[in-house]
PDB file of N, CA and C in Angstrom:
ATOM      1  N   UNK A   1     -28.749  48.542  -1.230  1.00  0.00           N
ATOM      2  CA  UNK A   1     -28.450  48.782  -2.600  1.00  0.00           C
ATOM      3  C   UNK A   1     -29.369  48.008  -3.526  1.00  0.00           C
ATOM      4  N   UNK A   2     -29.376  48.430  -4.600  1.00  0.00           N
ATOM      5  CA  UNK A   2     -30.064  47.844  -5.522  1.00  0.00           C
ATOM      6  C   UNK A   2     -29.202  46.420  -6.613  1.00  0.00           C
ATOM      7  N   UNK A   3     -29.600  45.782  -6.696  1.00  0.00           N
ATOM      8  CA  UNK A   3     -29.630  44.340  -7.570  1.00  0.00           C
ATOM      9  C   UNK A   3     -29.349  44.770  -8.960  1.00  0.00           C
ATOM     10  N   UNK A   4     -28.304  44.177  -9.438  1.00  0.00           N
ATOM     11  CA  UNK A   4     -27.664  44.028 -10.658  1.00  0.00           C
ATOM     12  C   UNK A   4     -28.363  43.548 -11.676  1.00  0.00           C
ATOM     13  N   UNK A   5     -29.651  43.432 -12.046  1.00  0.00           N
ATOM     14  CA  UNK A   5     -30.781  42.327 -13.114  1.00  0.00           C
ATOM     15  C   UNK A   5     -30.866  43.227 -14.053  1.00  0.00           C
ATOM     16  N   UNK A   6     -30.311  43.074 -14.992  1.00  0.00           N
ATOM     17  CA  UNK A   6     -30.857  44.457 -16.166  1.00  0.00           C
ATOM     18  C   UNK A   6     -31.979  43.930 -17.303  1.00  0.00           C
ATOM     19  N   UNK A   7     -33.161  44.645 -17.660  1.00  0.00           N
ATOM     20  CA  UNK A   7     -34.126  45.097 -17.924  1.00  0.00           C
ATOM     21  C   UNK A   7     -34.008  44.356 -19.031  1.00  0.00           C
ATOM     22  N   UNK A   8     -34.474  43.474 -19.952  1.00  0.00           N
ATOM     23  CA  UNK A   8     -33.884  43.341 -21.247  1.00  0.00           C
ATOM     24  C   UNK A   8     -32.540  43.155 -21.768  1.00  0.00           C
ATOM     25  N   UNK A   9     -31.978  42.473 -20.662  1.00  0.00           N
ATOM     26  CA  UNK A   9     -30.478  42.065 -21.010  1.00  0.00           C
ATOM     27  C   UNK A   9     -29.364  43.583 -21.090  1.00  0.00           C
ATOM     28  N   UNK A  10     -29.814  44.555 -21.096  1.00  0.00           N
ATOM     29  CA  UNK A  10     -29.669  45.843 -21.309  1.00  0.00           C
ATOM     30  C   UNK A  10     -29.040  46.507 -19.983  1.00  0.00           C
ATOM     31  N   UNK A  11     -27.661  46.400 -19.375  1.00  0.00           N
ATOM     32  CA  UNK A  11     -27.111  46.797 -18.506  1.00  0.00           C
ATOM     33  C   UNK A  11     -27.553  47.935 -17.963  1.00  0.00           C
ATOM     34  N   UNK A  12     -28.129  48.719 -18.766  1.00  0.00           N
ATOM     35  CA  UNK A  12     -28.594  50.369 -18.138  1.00  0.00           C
ATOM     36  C   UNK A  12     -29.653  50.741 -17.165  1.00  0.00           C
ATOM     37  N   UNK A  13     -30.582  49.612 -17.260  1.00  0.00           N
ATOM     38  CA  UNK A  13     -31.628  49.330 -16.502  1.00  0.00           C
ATOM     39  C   UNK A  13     -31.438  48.655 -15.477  1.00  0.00           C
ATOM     40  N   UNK A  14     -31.255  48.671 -13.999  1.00  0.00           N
ATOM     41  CA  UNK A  14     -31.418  50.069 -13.523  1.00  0.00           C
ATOM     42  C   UNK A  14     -29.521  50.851 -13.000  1.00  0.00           C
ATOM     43  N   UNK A  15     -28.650  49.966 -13.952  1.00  0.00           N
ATOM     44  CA  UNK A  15     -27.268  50.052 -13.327  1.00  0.00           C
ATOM     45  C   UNK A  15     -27.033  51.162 -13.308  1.00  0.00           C
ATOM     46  N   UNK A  16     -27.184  52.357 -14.490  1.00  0.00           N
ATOM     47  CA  UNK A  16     -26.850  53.763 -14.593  1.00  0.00           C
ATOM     48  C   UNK A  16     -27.184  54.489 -13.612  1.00  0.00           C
ATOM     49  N   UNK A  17     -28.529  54.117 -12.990  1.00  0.00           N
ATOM     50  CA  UNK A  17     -28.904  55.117 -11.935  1.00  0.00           C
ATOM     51  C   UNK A  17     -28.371  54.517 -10.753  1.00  0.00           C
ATOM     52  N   UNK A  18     -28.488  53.258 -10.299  1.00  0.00           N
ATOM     53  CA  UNK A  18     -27.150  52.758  -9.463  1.00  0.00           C
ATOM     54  C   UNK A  18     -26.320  53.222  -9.336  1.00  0.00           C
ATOM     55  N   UNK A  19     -25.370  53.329 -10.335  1.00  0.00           N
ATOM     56  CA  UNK A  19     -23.612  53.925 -10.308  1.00  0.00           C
ATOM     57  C   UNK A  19     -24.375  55.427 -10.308  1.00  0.00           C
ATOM     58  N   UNK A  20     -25.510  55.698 -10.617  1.00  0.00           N
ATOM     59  CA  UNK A  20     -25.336  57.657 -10.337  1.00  0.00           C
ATOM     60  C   UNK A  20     -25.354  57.789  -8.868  1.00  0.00           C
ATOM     61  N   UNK A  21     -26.274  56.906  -8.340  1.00  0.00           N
ATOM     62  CA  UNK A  21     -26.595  57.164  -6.774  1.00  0.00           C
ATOM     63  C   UNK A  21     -25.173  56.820  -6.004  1.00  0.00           C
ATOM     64  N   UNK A  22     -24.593  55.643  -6.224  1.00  0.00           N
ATOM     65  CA  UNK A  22     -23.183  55.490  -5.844  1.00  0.00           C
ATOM     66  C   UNK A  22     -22.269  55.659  -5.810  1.00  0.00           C
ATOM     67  N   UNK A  23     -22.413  56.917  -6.944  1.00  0.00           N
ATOM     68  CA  UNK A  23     -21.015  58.254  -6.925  1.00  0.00           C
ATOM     69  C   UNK A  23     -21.593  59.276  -6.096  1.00  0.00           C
ATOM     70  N   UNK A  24     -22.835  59.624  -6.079  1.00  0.00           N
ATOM     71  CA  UNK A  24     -23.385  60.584  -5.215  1.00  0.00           C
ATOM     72  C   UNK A  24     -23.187  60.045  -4.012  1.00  0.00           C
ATOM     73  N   UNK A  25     -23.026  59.362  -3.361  1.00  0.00           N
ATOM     74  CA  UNK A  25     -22.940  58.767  -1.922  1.00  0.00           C
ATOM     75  C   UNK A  25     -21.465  58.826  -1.761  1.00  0.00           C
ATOM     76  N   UNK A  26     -20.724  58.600  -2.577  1.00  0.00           N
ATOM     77  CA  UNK A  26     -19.201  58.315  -2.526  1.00  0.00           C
ATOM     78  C   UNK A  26     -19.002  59.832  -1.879  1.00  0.00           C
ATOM     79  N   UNK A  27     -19.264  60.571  -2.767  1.00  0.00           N
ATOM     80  CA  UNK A  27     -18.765  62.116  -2.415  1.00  0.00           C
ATOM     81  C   UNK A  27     -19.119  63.025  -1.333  1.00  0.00           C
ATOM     82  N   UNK A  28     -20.367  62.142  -0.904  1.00  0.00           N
ATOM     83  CA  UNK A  28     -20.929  62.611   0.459  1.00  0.00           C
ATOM     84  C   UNK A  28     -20.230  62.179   1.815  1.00  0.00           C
ATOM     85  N   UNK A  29     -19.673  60.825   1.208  1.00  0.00           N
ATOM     86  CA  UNK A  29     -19.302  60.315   2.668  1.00  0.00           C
ATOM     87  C   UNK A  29     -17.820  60.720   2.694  1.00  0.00           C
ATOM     88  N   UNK A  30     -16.955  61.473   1.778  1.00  0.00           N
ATOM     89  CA  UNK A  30     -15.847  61.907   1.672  1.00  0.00           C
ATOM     90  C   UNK A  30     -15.985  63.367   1.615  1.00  0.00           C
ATOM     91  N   UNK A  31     -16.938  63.762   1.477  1.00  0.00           N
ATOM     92  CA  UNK A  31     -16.984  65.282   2.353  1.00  0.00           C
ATOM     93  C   UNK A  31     -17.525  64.917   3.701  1.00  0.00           C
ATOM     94  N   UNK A  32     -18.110  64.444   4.351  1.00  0.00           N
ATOM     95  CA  UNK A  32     -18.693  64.360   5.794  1.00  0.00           C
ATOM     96  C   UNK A  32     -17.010  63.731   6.357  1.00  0.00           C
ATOM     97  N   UNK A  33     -16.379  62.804   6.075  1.00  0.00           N
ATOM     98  CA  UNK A  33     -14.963  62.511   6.200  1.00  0.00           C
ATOM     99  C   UNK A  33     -14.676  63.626   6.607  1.00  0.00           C
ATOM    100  N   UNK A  34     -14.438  64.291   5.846  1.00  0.00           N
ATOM    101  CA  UNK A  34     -13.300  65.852   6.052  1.00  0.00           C
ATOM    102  C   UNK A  34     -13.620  66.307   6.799  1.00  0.00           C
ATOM    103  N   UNK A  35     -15.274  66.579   7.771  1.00  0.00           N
ATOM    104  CA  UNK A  35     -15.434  67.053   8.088  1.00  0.00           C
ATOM    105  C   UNK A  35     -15.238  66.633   9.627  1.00  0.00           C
ATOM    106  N   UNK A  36     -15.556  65.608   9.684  1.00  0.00           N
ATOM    107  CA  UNK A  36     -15.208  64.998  11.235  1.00  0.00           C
ATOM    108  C   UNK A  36     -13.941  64.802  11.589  1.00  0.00           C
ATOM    109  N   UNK A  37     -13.534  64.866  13.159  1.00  0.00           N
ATOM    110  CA  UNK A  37     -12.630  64.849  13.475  1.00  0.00           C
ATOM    111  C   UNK A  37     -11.630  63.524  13.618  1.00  0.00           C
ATOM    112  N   UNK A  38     -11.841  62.437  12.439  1.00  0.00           N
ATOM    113  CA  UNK A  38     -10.662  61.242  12.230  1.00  0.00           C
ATOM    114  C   UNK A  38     -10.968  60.398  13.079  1.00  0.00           C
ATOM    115  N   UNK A  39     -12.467  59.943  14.190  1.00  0.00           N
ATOM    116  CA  UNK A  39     -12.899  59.216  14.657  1.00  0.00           C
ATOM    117  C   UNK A  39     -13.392  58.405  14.372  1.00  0.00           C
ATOM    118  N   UNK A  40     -13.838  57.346  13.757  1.00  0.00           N
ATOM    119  CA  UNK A  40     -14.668  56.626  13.379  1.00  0.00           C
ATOM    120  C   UNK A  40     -14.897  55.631  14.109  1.00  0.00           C
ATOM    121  N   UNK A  41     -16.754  54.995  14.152  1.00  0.00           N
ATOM    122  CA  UNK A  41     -16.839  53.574  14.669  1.00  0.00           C
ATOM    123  C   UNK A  41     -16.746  52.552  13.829  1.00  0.00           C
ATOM    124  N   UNK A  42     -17.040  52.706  12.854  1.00  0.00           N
ATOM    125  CA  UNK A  42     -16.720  51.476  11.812  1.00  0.00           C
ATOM    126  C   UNK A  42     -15.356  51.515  10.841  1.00  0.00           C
ATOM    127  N   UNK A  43     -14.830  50.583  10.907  1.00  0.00           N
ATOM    128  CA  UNK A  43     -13.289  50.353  10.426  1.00  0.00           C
ATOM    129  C   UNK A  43     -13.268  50.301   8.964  1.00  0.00           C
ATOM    130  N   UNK A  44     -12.455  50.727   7.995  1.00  0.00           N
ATOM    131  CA  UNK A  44     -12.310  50.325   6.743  1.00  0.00           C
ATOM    132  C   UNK A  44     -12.697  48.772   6.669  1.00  0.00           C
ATOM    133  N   UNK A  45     -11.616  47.903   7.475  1.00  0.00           N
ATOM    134  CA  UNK A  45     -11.899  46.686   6.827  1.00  0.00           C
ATOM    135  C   UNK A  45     -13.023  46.254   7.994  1.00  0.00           C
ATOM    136  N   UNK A  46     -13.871  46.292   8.418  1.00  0.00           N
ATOM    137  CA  UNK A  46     -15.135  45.924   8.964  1.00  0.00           C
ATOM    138  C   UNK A  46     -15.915  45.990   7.844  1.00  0.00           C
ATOM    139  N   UNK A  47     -15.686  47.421   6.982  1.00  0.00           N
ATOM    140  CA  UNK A  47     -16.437  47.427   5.951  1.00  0.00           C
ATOM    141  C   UNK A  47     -16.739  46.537   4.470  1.00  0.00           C
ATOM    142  N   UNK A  48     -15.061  46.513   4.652  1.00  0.00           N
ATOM    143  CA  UNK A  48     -14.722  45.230   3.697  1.00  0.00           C
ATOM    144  C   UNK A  48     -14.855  44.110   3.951  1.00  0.00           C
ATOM    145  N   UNK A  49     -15.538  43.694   5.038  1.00  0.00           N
ATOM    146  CA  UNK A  49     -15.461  42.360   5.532  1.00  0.00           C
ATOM    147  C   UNK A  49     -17.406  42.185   5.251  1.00  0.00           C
ATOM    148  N   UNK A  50     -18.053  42.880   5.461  1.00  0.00           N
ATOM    149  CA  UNK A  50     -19.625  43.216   5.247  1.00  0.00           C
ATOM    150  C   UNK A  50     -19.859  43.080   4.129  1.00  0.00           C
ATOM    151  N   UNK A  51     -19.197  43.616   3.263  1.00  0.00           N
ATOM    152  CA  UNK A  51     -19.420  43.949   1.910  1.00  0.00           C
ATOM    153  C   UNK A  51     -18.985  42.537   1.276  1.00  0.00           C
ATOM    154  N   UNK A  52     -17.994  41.909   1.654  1.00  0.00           N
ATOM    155  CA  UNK A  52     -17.077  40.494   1.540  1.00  0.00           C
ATOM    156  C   UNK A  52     -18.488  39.206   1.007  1.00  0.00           C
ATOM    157  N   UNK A  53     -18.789  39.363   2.927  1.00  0.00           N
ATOM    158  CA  UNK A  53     -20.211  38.748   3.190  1.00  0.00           C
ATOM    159  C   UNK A  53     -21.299  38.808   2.195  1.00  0.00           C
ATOM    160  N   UNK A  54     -21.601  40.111   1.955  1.00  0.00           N
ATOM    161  CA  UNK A  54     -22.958  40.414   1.033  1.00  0.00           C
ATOM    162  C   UNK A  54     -22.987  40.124   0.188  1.00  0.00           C
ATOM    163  N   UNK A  55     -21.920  40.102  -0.452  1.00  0.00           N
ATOM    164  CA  UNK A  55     -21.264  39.488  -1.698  1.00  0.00           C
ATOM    165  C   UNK A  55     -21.529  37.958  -2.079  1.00  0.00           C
ATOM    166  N   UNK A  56     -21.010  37.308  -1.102  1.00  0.00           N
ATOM    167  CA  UNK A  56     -21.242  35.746  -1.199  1.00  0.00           C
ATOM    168  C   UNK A  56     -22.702  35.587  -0.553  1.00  0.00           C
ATOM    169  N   UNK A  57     -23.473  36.198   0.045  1.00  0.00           N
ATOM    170  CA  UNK A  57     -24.701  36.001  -0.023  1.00  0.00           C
ATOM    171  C   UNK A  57     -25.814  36.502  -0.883  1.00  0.00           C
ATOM    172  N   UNK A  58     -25.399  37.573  -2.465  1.00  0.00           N
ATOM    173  CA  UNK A  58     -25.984  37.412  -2.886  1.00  0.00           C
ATOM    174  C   UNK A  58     -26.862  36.646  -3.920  1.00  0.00           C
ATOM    175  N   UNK A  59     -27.392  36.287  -4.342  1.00  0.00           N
ATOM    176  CA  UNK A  59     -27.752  35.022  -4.785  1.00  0.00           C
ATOM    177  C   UNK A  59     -27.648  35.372  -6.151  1.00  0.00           C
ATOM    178  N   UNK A  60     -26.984  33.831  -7.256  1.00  0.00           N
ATOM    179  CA  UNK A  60     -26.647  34.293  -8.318  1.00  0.00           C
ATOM    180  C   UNK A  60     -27.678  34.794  -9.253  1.00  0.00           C
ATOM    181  N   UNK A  61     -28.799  34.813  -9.451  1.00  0.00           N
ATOM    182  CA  UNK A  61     -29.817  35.178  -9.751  1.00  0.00           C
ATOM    183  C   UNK A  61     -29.972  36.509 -10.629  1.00  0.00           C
ATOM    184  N   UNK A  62     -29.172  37.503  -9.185  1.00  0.00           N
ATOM    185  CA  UNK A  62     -29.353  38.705  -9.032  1.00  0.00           C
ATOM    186  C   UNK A  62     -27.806  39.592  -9.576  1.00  0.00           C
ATOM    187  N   UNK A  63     -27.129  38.291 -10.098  1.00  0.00           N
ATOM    188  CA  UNK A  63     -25.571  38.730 -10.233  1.00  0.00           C
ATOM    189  C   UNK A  63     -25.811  39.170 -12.414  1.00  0.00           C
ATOM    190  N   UNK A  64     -26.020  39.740 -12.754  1.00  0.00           N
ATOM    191  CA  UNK A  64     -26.177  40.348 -13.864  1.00  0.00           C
ATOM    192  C   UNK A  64     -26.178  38.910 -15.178  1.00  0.00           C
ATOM    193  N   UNK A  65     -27.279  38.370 -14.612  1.00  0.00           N
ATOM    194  CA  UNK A  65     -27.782  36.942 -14.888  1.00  0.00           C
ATOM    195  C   UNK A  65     -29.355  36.721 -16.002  1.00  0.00           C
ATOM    196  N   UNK A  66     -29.558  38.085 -15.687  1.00  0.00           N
ATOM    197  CA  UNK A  66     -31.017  38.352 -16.192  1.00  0.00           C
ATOM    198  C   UNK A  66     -32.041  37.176 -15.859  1.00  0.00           C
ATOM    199  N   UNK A  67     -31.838  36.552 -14.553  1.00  0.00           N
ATOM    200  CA  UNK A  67     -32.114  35.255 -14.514  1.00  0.00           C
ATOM    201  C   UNK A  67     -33.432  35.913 -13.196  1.00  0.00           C
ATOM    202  N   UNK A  68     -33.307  37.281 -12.506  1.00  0.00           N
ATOM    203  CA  UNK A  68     -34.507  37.268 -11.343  1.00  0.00           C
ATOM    204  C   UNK A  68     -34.498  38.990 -11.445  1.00  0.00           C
ATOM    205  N   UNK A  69     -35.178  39.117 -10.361  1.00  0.00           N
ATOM    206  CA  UNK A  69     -35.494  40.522 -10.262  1.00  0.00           C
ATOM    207  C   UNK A  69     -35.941  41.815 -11.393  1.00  0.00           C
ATOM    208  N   UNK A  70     -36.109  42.881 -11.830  1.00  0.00           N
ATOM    209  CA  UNK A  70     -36.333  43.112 -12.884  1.00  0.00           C
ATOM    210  C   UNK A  70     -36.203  42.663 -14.219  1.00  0.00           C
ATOM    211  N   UNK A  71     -35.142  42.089 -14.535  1.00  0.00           N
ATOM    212  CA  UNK A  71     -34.786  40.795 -15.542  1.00  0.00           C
ATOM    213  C   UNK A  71     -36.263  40.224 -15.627  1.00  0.00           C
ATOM    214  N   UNK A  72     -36.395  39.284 -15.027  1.00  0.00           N
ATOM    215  CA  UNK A  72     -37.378  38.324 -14.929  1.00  0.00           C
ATOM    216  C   UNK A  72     -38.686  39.492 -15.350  1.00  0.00           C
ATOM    217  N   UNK A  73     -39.052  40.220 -14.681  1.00  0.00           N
ATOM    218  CA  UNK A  73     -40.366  41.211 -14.908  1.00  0.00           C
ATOM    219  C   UNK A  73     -40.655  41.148 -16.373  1.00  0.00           C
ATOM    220  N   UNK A  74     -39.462  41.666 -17.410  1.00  0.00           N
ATOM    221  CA  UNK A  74     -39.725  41.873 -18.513  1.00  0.00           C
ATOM    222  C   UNK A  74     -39.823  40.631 -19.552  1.00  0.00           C
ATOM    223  N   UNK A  75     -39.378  39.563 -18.924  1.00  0.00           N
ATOM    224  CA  UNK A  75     -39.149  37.946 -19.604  1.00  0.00           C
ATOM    225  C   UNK A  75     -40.555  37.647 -19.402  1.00  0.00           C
ATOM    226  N   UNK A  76     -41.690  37.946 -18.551  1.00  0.00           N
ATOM    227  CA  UNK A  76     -42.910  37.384 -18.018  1.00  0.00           C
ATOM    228  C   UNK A  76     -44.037  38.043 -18.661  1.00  0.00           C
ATOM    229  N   UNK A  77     -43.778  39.475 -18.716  1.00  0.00           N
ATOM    230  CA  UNK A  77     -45.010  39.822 -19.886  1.00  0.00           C
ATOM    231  C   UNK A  77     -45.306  39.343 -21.257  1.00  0.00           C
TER     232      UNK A  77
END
């Protein structure tokens, strides 16, 4: 996934297309759901437990801080 740093302090950059891609994925993996037969290898909360993790490892920087990542790009020119 992509990093929370918006462009000019300006949440839209690049969050909008984020949350577009992450509703588009939502709906994919809940039609492919329907479509399989109720097997899965990875568990809800396996998932939540990954995501838990990623979470506390991402670095605050990148937490809508304007402090790294695209943030920073536009602070440097």
């Amino acid at each position: 996934g992509m990093t929370c740093d918006p462009a000019y302090g300006y949440v839209q950059i690049p969050c909008i297309e984020r949350n577009a891609m992450g509703a588009q994925r939502a709906v994919d993996a809940a039609n492919y759901a329907l479509l399989t037969d109720g097997e899965h290898h990875v568990t809800f909360d396996q998932i939540v437990k990954i995501m838990d993790e990623t979470g506390r490892d991402l670095m605050d920087k990148y937490r809508e801080t304007s402090k790294g990542g695209i943030a920073q790009l536009f602070f440097t020119c």
